[in-house]
Protein backbone atom coordinates (compact mmCIF):
# COMPACT_ATOMS: atom_id res chain seq x y z
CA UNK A 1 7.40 62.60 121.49
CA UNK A 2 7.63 59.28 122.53
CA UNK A 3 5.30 56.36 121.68
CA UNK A 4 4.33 53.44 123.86
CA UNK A 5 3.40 50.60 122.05
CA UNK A 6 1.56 47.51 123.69
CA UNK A 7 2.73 43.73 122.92
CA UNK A 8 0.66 41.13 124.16
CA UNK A 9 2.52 37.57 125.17
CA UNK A 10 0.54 34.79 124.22
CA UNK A 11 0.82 31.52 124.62
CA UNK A 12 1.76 29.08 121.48
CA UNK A 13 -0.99 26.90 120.70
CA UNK A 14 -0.78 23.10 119.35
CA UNK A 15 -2.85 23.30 115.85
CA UNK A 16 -3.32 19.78 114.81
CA UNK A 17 -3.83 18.81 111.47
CA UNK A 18 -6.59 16.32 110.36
CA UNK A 19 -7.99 14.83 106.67
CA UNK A 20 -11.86 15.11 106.00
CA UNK A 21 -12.71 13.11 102.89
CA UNK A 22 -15.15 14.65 100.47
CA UNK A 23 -17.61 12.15 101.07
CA UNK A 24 -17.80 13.29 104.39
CA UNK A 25 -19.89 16.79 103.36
CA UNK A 26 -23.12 17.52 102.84
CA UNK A 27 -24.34 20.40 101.36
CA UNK A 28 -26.71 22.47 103.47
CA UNK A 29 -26.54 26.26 101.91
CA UNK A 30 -24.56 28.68 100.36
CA UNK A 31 -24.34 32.34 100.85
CA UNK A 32 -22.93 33.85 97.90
CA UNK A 33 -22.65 37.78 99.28
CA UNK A 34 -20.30 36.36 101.70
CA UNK A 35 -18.93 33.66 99.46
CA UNK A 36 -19.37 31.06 102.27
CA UNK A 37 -21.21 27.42 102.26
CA UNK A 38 -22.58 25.97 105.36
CA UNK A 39 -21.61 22.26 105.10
CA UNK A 40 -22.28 19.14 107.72
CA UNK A 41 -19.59 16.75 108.28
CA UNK A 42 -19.85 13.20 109.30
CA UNK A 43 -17.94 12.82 112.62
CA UNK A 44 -17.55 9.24 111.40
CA UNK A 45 -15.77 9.49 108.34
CA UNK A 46 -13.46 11.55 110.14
CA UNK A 47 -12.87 9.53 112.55
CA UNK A 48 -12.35 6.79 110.12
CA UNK A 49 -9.44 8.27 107.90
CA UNK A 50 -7.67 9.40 110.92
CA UNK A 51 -6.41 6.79 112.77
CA UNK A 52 -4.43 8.16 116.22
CA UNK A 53 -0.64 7.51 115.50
CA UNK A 54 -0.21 8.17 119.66
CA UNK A 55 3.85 6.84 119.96
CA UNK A 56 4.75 9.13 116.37
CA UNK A 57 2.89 11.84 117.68
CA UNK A 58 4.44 12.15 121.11
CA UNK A 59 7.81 11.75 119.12
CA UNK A 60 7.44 14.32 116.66
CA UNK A 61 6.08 16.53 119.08
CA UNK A 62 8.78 16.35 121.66
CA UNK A 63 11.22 16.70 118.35
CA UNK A 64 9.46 19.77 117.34
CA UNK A 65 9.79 21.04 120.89
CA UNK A 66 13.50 20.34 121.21
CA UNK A 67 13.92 22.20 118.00
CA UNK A 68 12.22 25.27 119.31
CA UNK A 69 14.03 25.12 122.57
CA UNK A 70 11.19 24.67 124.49
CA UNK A 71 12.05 22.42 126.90
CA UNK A 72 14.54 22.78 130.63
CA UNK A 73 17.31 21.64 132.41
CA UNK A 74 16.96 20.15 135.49
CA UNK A 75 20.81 18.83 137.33
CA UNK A 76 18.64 17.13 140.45
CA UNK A 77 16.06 15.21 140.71
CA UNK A 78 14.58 17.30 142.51
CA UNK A 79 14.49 20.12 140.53
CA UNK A 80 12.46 17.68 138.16
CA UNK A 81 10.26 16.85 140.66
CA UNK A 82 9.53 20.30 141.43
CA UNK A 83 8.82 21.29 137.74
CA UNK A 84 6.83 18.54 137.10
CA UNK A 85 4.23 19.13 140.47
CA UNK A 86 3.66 23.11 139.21
């Protein structure tokens, strides 16, 4: 008997990465059946201790991509051209 098995493709998606300091929370409840707090977080604070890095982040990102071979080949320019419009 032969089995057929279902894969799904998905797409990769970018996670980013950000600090929140502890300042930044306030304490609203905590529900301890589900061992889970409900916390706000100042938008501010955030935005204050992460400071966009744009130029490092476009590099490490296209360095990260090379790695992972995610990237094509084009020998014309139009080729390139053509990639690019899709």
């Amino acid at each position: 008997m032969k089995l057929k098995t279902l894969s799904k493709n998905s797409k990769r998606t970018h996670e980013a990465m950000i600090n929140i300091p502890l300042s930044a929370f306030r304490y609203l409840s905590k529900y301890p059946r589900e061992k889970k707090s409900v916390v706000e977080i100042a938008i501010d604070d955030i935005k204050r201790v992460n400071r966009a890095k744009t130029l490092d982040e476009i590099i490490n990102e296209a360095r990260l991509d090379y790695a992972l071979g995610n990237y094509t080949t084009h020998k014309t320019a139009k080729s390139l051209i053509a990639a690019l419009e899709v």
